[in-house]
N, C-alpha and C. Protein backbone atom coordinates (compact mmCIF):
# COMPACT_ATOMS: atom_id res chain seq x y z
N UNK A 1 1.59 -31.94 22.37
CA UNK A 1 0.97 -30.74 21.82
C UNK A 1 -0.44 -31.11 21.37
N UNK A 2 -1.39 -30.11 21.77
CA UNK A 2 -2.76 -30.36 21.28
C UNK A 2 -3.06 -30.04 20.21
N UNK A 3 -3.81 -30.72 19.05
CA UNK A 3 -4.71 -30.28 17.58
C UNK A 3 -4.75 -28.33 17.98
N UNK A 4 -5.52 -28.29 19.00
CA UNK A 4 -5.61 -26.53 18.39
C UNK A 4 -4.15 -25.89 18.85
N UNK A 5 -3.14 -26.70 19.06
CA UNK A 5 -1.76 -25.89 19.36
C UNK A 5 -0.97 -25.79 18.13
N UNK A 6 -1.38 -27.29 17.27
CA UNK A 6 -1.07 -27.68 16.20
C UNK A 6 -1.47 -26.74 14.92
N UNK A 7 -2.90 -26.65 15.23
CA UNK A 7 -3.31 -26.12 14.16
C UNK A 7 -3.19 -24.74 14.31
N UNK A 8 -3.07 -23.64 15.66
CA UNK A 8 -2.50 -22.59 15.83
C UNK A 8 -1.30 -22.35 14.85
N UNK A 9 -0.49 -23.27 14.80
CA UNK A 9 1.29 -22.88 14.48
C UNK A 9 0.89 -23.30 13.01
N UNK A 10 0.15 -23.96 12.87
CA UNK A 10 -0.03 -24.13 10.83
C UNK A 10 -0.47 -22.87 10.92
N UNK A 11 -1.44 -21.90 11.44
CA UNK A 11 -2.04 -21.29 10.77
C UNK A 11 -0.89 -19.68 10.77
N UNK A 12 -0.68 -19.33 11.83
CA UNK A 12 0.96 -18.83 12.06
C UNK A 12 1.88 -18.70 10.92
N UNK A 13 2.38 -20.20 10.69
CA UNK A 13 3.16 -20.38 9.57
C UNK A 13 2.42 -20.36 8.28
N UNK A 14 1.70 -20.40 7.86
CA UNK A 14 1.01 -19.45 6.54
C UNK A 14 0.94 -18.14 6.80
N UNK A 15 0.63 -17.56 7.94
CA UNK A 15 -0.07 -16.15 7.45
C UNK A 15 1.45 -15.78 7.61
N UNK A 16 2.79 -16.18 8.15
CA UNK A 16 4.13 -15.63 7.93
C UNK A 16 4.55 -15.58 6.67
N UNK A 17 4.16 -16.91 5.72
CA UNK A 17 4.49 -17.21 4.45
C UNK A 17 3.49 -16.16 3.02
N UNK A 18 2.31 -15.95 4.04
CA UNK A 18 1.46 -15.14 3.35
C UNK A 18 2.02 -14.13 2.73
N UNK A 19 2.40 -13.19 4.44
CA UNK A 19 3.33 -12.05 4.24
C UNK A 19 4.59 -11.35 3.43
N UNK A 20 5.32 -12.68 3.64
CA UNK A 20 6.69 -12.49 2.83
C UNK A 20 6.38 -12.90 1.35
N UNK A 21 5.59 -13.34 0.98
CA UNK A 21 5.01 -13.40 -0.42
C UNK A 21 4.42 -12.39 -0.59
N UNK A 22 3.70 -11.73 0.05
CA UNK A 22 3.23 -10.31 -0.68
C UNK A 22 4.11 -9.15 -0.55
N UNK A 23 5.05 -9.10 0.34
CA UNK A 23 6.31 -8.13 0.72
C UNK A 23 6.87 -8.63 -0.64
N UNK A 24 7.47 -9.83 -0.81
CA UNK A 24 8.01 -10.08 -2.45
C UNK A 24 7.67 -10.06 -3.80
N UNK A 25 5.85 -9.81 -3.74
CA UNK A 25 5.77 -9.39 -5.07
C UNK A 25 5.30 -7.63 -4.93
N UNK A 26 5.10 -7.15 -3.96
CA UNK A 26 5.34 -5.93 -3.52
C UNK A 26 6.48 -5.15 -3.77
N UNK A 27 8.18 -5.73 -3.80
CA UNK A 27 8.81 -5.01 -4.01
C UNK A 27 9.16 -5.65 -5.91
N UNK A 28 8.42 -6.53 -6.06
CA UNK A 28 9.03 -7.03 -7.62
C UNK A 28 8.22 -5.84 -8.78
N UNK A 29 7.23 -5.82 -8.18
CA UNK A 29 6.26 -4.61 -8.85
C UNK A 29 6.78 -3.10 -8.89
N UNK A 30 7.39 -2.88 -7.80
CA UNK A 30 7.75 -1.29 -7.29
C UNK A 30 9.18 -1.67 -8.93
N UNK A 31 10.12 -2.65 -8.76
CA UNK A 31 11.36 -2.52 -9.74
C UNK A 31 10.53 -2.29 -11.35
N UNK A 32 9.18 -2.97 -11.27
CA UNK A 32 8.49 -3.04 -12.68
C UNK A 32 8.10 -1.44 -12.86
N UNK A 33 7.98 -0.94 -11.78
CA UNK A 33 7.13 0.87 -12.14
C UNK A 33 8.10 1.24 -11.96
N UNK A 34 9.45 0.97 -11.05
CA UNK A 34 10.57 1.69 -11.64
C UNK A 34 11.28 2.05 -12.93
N UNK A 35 10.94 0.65 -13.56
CA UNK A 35 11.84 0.77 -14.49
C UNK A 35 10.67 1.42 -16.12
N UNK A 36 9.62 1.45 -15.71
CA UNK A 36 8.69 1.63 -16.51
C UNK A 36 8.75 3.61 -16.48
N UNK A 37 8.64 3.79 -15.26
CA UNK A 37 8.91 5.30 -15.06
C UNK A 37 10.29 5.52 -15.76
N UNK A 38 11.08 5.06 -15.54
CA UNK A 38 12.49 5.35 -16.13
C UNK A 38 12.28 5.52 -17.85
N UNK A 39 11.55 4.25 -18.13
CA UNK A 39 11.55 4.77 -19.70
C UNK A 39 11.05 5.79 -20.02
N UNK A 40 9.70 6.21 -19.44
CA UNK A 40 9.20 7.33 -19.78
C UNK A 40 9.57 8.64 -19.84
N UNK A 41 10.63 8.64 -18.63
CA UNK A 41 11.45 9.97 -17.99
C UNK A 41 12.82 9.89 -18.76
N UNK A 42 13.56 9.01 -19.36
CA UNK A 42 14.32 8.99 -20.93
C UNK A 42 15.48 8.58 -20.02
N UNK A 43 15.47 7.86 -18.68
CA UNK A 43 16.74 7.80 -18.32
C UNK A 43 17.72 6.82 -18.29
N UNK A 44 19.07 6.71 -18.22
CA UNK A 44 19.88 5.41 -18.86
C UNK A 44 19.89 4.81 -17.35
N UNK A 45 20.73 3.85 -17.86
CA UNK A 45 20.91 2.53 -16.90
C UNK A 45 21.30 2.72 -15.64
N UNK A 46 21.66 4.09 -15.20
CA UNK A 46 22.16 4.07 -13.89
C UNK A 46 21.44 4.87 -13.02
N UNK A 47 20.89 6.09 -13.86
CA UNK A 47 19.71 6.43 -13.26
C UNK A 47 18.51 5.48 -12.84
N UNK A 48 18.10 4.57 -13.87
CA UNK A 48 17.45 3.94 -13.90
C UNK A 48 17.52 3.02 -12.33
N UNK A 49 18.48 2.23 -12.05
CA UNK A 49 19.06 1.89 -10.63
C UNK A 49 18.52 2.56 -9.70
N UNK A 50 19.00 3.87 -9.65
CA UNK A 50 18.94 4.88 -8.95
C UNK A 50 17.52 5.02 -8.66
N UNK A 51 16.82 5.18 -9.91
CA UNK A 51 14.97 5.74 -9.39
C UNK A 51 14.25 4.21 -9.10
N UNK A 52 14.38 2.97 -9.47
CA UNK A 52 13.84 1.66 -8.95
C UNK A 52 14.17 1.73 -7.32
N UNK A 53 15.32 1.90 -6.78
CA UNK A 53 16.16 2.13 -5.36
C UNK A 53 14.58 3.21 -4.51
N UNK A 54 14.56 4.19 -5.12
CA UNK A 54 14.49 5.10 -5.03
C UNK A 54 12.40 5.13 -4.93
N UNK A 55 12.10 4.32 -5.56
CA UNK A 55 10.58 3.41 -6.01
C UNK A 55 10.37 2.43 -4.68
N UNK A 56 11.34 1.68 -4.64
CA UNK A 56 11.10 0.92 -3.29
C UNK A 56 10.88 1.40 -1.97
N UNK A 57 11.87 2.54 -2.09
CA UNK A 57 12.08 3.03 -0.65
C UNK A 57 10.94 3.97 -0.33
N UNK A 58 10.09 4.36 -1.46
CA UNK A 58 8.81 5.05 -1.25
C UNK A 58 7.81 3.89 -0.77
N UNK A 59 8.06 3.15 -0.67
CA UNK A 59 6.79 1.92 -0.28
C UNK A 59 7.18 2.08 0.98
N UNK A 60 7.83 2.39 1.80
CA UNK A 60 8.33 1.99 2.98
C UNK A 60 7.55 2.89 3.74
N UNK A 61 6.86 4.16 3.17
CA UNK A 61 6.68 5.61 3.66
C UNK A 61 4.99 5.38 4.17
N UNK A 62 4.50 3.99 3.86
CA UNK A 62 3.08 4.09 4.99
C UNK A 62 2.19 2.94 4.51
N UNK A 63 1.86 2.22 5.04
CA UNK A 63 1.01 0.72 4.29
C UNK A 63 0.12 1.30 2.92
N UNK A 64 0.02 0.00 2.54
CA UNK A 64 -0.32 0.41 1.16
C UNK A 64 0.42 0.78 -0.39
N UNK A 65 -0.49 1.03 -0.94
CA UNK A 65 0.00 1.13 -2.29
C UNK A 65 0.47 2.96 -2.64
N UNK A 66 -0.60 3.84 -2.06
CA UNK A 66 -0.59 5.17 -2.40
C UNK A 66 0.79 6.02 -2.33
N UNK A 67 1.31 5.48 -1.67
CA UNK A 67 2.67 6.12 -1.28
C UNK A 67 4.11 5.92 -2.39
N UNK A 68 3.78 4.95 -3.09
CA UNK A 68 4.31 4.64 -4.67
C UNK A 68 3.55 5.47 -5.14
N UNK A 69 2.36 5.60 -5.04
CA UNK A 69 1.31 6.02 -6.36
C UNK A 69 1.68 7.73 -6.34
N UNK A 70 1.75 8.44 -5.57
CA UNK A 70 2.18 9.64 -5.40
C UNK A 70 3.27 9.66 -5.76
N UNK A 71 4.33 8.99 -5.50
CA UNK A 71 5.83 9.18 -5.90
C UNK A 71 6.28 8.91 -7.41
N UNK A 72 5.29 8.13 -7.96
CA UNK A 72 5.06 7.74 -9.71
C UNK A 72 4.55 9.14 -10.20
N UNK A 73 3.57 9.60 -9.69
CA UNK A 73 2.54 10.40 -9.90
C UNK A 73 3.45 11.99 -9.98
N UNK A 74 3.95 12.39 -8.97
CA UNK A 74 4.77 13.45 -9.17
C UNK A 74 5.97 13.21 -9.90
N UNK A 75 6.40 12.24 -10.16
CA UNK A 75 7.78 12.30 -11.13
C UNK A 75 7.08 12.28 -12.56
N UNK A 76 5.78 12.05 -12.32
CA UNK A 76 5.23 12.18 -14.46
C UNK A 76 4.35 13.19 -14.38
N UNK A 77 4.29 14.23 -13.62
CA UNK A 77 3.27 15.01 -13.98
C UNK A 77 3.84 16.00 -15.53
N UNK A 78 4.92 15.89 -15.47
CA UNK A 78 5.05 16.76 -17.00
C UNK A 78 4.59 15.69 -18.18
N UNK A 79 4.71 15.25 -18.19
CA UNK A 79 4.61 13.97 -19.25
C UNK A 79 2.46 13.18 -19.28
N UNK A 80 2.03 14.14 -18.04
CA UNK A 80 0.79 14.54 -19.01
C UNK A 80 -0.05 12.63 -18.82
N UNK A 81 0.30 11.83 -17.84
CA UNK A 81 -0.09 10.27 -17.63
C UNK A 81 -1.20 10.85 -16.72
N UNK A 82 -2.35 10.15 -16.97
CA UNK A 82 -3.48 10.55 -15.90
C UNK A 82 -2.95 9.02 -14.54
N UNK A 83 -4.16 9.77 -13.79
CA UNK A 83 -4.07 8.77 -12.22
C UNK A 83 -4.38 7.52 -12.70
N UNK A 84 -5.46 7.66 -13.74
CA UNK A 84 -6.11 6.38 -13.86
C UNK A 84 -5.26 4.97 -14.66
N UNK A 85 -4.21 5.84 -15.74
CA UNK A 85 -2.89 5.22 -16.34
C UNK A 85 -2.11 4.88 -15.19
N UNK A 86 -1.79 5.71 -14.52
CA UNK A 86 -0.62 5.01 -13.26
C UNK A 86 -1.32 3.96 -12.16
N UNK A 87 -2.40 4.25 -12.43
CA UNK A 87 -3.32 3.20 -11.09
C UNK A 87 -3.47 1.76 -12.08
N UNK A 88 -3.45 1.80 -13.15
CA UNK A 88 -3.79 0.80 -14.51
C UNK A 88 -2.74 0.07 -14.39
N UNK A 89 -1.37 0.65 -14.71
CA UNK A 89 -0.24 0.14 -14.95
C UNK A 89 0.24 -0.80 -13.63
N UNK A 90 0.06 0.33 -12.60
CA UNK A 90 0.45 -0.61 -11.03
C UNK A 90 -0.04 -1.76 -10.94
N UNK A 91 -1.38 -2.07 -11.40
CA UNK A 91 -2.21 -2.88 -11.22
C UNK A 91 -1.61 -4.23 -12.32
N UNK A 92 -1.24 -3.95 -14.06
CA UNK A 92 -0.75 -4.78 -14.56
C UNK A 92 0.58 -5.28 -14.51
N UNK A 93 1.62 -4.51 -13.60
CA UNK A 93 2.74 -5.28 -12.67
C UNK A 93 2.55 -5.73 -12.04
N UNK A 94 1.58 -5.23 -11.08
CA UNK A 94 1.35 -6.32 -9.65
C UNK A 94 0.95 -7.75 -10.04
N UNK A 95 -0.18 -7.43 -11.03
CA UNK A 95 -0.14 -9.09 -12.10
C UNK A 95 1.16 -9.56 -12.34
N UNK A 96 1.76 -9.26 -12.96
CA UNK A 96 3.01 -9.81 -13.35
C UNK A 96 3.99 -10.14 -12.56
N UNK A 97 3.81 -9.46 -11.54
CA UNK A 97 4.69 -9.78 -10.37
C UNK A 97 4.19 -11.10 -9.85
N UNK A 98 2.96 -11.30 -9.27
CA UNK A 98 2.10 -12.19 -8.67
C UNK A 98 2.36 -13.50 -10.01
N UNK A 99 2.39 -13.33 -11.27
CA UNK A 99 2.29 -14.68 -11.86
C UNK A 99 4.20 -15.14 -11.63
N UNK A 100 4.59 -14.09 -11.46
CA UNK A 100 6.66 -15.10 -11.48
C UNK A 100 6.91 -15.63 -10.07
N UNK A 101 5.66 -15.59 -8.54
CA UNK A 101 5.61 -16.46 -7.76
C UNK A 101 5.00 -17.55 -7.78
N UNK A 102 4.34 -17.93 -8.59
CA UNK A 102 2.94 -18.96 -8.90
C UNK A 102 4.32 -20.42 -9.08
């Protein structure tokens, strides 16, 4: 095998490892705004399940972040949270998510 066949498949095998590290703090974040929405929306432990489940499976609905952000966004519009709070908050899970892979 040649150096650039070599160094092809290193580079391969990071950007695979890249991926599944950001798919994993991607869905660790969605359980953090799940369960953060849940408090806000007053609901117990099984609901709670239920809308994190329910948080993930909205990520699935188109690359990116927006597709949570809408689905956060319409479950609090009574409760009066601006965009800029739910765009804030996403942002200080995704931290938190990102430091429990480090």
């Amino acid at each position: 095998m040649s150096t650039f066949d070599e160094r092809e498949k290193s580079f391969e095998k990071k950007f695979a490892h890249d991926e599944e590290l950001q798919f994993k703090i991607s869905a660790r974040r969605n359980k953090y705004i799940g369960q953060w929405v849940s408090q806000v929306l007053g609901y117990n432990s099984d609901q709670e399940k239920d809308y994190i489940q329910a948080v993930i499976k909205a990520d699935f609905a188109e690359a990116g972040d927006e597709d949570v952000f809408r689905k956060v966004k319409a479950d609090l519009k009574d409760h009066k949270i601006s965009d800029e709070e739910i765009r804030k908050k996403m942002d200080e899970l995704n931290e938190k998510a990102k430091s429990e892979f480090k």
